[in-house]
Protein backbone atom coordinates (compact mmCIF):
# COMPACT_ATOMS: atom_id res chain seq x y z
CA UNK A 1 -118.70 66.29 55.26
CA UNK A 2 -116.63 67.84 57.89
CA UNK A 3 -117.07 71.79 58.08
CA UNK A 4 -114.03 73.86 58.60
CA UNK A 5 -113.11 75.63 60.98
CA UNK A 6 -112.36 79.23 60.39
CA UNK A 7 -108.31 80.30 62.65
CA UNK A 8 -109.09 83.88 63.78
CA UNK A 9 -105.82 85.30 64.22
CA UNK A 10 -105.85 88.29 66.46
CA UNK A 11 -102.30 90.34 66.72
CA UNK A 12 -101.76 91.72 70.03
CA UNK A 13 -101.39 95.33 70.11
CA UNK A 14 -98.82 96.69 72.55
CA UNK A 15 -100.55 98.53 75.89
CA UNK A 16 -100.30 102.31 75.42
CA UNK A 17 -98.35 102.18 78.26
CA UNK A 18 -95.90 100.42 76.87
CA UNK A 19 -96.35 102.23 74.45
CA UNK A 20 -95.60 105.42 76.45
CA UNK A 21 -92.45 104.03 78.20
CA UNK A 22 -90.53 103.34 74.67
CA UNK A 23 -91.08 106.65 73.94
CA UNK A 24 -89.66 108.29 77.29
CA UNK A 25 -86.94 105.68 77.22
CA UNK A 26 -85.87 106.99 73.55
CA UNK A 27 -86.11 110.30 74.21
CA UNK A 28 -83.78 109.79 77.20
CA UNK A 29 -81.38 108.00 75.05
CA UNK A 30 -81.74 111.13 72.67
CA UNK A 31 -80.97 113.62 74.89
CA UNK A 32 -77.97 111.32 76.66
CA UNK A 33 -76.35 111.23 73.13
CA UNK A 34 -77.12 114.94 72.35
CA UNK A 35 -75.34 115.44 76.07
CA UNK A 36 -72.21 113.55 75.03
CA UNK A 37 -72.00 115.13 71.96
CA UNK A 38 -71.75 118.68 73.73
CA UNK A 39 -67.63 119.93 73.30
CA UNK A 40 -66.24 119.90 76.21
CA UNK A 41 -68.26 119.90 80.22
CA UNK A 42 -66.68 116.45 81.14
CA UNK A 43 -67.99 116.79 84.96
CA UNK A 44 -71.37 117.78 83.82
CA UNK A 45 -70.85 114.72 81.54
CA UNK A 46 -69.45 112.51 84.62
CA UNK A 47 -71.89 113.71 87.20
CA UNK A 48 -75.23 112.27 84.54
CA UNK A 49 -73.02 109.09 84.26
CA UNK A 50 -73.09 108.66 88.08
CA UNK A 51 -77.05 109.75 88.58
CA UNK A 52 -78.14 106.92 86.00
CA UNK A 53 -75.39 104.08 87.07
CA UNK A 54 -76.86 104.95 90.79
CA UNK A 55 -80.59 104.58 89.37
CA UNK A 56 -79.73 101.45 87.49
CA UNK A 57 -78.14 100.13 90.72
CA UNK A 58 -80.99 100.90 92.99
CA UNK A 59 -83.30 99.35 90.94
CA UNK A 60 -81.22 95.99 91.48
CA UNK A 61 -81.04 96.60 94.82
CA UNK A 62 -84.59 97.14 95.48
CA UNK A 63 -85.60 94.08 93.21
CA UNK A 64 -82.93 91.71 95.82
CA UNK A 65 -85.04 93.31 98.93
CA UNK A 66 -82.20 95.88 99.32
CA UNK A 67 -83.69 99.19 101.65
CA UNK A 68 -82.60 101.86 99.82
CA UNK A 69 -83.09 105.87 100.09
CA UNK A 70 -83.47 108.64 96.78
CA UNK A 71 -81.09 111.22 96.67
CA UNK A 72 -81.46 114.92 96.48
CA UNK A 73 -80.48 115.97 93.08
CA UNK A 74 -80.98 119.37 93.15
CA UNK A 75 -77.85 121.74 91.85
CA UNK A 76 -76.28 124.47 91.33
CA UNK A 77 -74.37 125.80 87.68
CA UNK A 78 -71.62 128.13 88.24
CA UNK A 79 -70.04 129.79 84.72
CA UNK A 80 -70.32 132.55 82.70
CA UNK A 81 -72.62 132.84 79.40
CA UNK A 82 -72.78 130.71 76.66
CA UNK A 83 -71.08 127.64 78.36
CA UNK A 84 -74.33 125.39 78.10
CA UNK A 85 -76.01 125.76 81.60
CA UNK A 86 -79.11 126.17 80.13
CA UNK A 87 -78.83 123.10 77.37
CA UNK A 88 -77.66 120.86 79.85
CA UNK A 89 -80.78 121.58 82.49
CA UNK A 90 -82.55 121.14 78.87
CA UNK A 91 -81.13 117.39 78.00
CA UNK A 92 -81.03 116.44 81.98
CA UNK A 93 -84.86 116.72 82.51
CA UNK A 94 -85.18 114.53 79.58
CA UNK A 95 -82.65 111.90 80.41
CA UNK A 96 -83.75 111.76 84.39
CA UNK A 97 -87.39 111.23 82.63
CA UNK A 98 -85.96 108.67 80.52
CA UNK A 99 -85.22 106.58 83.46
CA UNK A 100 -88.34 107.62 85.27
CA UNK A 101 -86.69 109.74 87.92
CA UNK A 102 -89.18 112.30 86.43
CA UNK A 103 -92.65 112.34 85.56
CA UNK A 104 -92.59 114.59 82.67
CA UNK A 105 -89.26 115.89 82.40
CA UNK A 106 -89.66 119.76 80.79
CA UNK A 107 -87.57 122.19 81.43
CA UNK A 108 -89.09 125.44 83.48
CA UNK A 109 -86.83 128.65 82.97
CA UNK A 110 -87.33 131.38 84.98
CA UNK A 111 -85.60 134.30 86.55
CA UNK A 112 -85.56 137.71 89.12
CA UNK A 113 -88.40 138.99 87.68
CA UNK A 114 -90.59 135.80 87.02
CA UNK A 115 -90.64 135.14 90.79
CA UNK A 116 -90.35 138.47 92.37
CA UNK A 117 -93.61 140.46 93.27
CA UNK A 118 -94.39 144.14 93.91
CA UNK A 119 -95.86 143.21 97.40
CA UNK A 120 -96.19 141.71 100.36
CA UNK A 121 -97.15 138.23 99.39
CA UNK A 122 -96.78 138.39 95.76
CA UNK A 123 -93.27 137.33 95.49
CA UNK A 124 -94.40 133.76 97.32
CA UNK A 125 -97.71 133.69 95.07
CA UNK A 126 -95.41 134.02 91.82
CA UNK A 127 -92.43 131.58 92.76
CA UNK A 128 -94.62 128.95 94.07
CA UNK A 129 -96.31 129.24 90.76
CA UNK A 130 -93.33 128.69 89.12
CA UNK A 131 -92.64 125.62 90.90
CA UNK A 132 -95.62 124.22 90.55
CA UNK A 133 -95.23 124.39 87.04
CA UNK A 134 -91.83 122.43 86.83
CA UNK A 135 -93.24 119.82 89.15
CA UNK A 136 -92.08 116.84 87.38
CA UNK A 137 -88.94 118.69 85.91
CA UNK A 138 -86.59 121.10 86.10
CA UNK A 139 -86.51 124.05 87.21
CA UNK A 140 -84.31 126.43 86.14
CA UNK A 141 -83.36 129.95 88.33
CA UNK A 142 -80.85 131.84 85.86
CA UNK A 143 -79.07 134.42 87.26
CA UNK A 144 -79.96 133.16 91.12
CA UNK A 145 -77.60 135.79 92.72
CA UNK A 146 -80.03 138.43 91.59
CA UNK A 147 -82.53 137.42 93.88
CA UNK A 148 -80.37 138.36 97.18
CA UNK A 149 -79.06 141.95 95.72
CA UNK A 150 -82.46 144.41 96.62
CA UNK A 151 -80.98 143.87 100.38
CA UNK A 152 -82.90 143.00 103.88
CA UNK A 153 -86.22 144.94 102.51
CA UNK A 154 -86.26 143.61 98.99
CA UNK A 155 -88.71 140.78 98.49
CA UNK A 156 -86.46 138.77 96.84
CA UNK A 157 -85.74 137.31 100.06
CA UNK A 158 -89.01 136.37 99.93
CA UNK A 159 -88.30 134.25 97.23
CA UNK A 160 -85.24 132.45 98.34
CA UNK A 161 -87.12 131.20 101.35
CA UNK A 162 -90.10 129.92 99.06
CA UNK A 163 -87.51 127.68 97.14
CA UNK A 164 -85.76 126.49 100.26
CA UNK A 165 -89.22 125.42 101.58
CA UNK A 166 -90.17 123.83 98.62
CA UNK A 167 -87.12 122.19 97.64
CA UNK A 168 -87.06 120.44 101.03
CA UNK A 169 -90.66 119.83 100.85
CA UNK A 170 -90.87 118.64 97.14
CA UNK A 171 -87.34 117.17 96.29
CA UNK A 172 -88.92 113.72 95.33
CA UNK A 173 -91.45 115.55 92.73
CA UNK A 174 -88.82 118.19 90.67
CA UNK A 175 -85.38 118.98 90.39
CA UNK A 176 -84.25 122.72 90.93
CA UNK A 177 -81.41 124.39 88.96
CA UNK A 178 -79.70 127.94 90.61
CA UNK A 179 -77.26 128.98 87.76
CA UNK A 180 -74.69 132.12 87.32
CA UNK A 181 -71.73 133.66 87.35
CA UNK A 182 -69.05 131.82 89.60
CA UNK A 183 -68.09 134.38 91.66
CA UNK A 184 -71.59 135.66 91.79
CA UNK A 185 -73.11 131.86 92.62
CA UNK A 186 -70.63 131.59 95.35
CA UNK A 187 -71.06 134.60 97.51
CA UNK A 188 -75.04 133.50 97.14
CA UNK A 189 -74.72 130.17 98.49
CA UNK A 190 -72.33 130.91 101.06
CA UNK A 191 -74.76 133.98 102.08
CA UNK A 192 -77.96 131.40 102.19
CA UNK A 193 -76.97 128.68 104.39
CA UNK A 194 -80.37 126.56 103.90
CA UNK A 195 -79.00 126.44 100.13
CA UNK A 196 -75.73 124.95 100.49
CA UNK A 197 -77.21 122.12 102.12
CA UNK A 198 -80.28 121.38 100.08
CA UNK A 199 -78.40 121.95 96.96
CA UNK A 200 -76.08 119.08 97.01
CA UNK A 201 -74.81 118.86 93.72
CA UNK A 202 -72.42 121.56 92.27
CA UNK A 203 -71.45 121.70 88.41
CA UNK A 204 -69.00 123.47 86.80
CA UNK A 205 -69.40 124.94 83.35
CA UNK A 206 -65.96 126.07 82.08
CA UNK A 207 -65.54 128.97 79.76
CA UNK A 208 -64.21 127.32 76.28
CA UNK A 209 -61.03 128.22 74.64
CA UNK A 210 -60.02 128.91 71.41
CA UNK A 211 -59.47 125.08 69.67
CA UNK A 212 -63.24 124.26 71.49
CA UNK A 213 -65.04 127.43 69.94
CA UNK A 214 -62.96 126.36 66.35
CA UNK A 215 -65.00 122.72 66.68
CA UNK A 216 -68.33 124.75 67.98
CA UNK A 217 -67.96 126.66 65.21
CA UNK A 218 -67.52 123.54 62.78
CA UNK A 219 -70.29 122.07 64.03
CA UNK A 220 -72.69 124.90 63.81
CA UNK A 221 -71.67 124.87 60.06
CA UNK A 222 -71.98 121.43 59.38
CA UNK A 223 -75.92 121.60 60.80
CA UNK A 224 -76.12 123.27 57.47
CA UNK A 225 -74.14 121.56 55.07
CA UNK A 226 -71.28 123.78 55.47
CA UNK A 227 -67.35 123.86 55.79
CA UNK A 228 -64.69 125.47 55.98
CA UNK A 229 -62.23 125.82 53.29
CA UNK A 230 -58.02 125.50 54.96
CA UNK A 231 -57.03 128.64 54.84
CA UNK A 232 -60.49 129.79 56.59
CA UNK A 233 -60.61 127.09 59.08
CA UNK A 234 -56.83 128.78 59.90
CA UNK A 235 -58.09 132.39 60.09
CA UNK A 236 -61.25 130.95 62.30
CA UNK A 237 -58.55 129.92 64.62
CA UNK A 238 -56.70 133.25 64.70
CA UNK A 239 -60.35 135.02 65.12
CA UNK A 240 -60.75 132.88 68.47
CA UNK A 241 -57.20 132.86 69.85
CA UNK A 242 -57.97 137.09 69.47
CA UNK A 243 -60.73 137.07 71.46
CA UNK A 244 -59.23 134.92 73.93
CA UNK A 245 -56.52 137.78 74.20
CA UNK A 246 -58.43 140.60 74.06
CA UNK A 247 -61.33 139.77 76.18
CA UNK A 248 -60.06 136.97 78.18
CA UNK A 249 -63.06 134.19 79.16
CA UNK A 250 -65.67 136.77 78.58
CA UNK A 251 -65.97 136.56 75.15
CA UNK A 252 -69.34 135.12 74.81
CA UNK A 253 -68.14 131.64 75.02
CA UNK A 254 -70.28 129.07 72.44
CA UNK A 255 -72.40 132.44 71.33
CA UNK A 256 -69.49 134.24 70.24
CA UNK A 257 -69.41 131.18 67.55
CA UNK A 258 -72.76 131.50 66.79
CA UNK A 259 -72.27 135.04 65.99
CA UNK A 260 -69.40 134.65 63.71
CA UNK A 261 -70.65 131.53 61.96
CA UNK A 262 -74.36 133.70 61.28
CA UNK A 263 -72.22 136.73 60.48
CA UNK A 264 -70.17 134.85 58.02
CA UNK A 265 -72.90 132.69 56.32
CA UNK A 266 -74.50 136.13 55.77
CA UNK A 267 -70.95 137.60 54.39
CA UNK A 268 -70.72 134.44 51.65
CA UNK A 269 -74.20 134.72 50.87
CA UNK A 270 -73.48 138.18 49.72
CA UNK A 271 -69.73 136.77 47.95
CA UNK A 272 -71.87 134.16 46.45
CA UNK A 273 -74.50 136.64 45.48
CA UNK A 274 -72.48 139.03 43.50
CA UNK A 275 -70.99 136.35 41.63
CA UNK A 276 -73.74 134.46 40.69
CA UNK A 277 -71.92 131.06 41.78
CA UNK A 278 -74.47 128.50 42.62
CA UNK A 279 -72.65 125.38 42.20
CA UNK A 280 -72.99 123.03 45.10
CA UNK A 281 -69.20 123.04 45.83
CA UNK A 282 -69.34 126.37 46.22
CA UNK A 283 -72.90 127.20 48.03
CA UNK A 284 -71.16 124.78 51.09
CA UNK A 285 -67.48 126.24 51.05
CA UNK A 286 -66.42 128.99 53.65
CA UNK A 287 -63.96 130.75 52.49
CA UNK A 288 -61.23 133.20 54.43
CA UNK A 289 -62.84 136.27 52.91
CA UNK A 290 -66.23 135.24 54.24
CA UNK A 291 -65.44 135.55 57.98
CA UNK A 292 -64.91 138.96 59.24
CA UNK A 293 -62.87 140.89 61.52
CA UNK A 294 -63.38 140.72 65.36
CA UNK A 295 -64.61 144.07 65.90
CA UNK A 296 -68.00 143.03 63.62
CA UNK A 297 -68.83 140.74 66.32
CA UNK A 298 -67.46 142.39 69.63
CA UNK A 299 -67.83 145.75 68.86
CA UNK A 300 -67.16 146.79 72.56
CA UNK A 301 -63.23 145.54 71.43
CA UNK A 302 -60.56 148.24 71.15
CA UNK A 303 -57.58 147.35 69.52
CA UNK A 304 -55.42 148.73 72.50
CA UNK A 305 -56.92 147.57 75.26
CA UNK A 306 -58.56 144.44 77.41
CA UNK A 307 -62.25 144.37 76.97
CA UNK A 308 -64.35 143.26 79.92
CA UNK A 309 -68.29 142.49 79.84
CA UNK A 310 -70.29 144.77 80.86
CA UNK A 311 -73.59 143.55 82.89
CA UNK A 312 -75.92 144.29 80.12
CA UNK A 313 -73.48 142.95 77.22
CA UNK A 314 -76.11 140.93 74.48
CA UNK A 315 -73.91 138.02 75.14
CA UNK A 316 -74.99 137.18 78.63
């Protein structure tokens, strides 16, 4: 009698590397979506488009025996707080490490006083220290201008030369980010002409008006199962197109919606509170009464005059 034979089936199990490379891929795709879903920034929004139709096209290019060279994608953000500098850097490390233009892709956020020393030689010890820990992502320099304002004995000079060094030097191995004011980026750069020219890539963040910060707003609320009823979503719009009068673009951009949605969610809480109304209808409605009067959230507002932001303001 025949014996028989005994089928081992043996299910291949996918290489952690491949493994490895799903998961950067879908993180990449993750922060792309979360980058398109941002109000507003169509440049920044542009510029990504162009970085990963260039990557896709080099690889094609290389793969037909194309020569080909990598770019320098170092950059510079120029706008005032609370337009989403420091979420874009965020999502862009993770979508350029998506498509393996970077080995890890974390973000590195540092500023004045995280690379300036207190003597000679400390300033270049704690900057290259800082780049050395974004290698393979981004780093981030908010408030760049700050670092040329001590004058010709300050040791932030110190510093600038440092990055201009290494972002020549290391360009293939991290991106670097010098964000800040407009006017205040500008007079930098054009002061620091090794900058201009290693920093090819400029990005605009524009300050949002009043129909963007209504949707911020929205959105913030919806994160928590929240809306707003008509006649509040109408006084929301009022509360921004105030601000926007009052303080011109430096209101506090997206944080001045964070504020009042926080402020208000705190203001129904205590509505809901003292009327013991927990029905689910009600626990996720915003009404008019819940969102308060400009002067809660910008206290520096007068009613009679243009408010400007002072250097120090919370919302920078």
């Amino acid at each position: 009698m025949a014996r028989r034979r005994s089928i081992q089936v043996v299910r291949a199990t996918p290489r952690r590397e491949d493994s490895a490379d799903a998961m950067r891929r879908l993180q990449g795709e993750q922060a792309l979506q979360s980058l398109r879903r941002l109000i507003g920034l169509e440049q920044v929004k542009r510029t990504v488009d162009e970085l990963l139709a260039f990557q896709r096209v080099t690889a094609r290019k290389q793969a037909a025996g194309i020569r080909t060279h990598a770019q320098t994608l170092h950059m510079v953000f120029r706008g005032n707080p609370g337009t989403g500098k420091t979420t874009v850097a965020r999502h862009l490390g993770k979508i350029l490490h998506g498509v393996g233009i970077l080995q890890r892709g974390h973000l590195v956020e540092v500023e004045r006083a995280d690379l300036v020393g207190e003597y000679i030689g400390h300033t270049a010890q704690k900057t290259r220290a800082a780049l050395r820990r974004a290698l393979g992502g981004v780093l981030f320099v908010d408030e760049a201008y700050a670092l040329s304002r001590g004058g010709e004995r300050d040791f932030g000079r110190e510093a600038i030369d440092t990055l201009v060094k290494s972002i020549e030097d290391r360009r293939a191995e991290l991106i670097v980010v010098l964000a800040g004011y407009p006017r205040e980026m500008d007079r930098f750069i054009a002061s620091n002409p090794g900058l201009s020219s290693r920093l090819p890539i400029l990005l605009d963040f524009p300050d949002y008006g009043a129909d963007e910060l209504l949707l911020i707003a929205e959105e913030l609320l919806a994160e928590q199962d929240c809306h707003l009823e008509d006649g509040a979503r109408e006084r929301l719009r009022s509360l921004f197109e105030e601000a926007e009068r009052r303080g011109g673009v430096l209101s506090g951009n997206a944080r001045l919606s964070r504020n009042i949605v926080e402020l208000t969610l705190r203001r129904q809480a205590l509505r809901l509170d003292a009327q013991r109304s927990w029905r689910r209808a009600e626990l996720t409605a915003i009404a008019a009464a819940d969102l308060p009067e400009l002067e809660a959230v910008l206290p520096h507002v007068r009613r009679d005059a243009a408010w400007h932001m002072p250097e120090d303001s919370v919302f920078a």
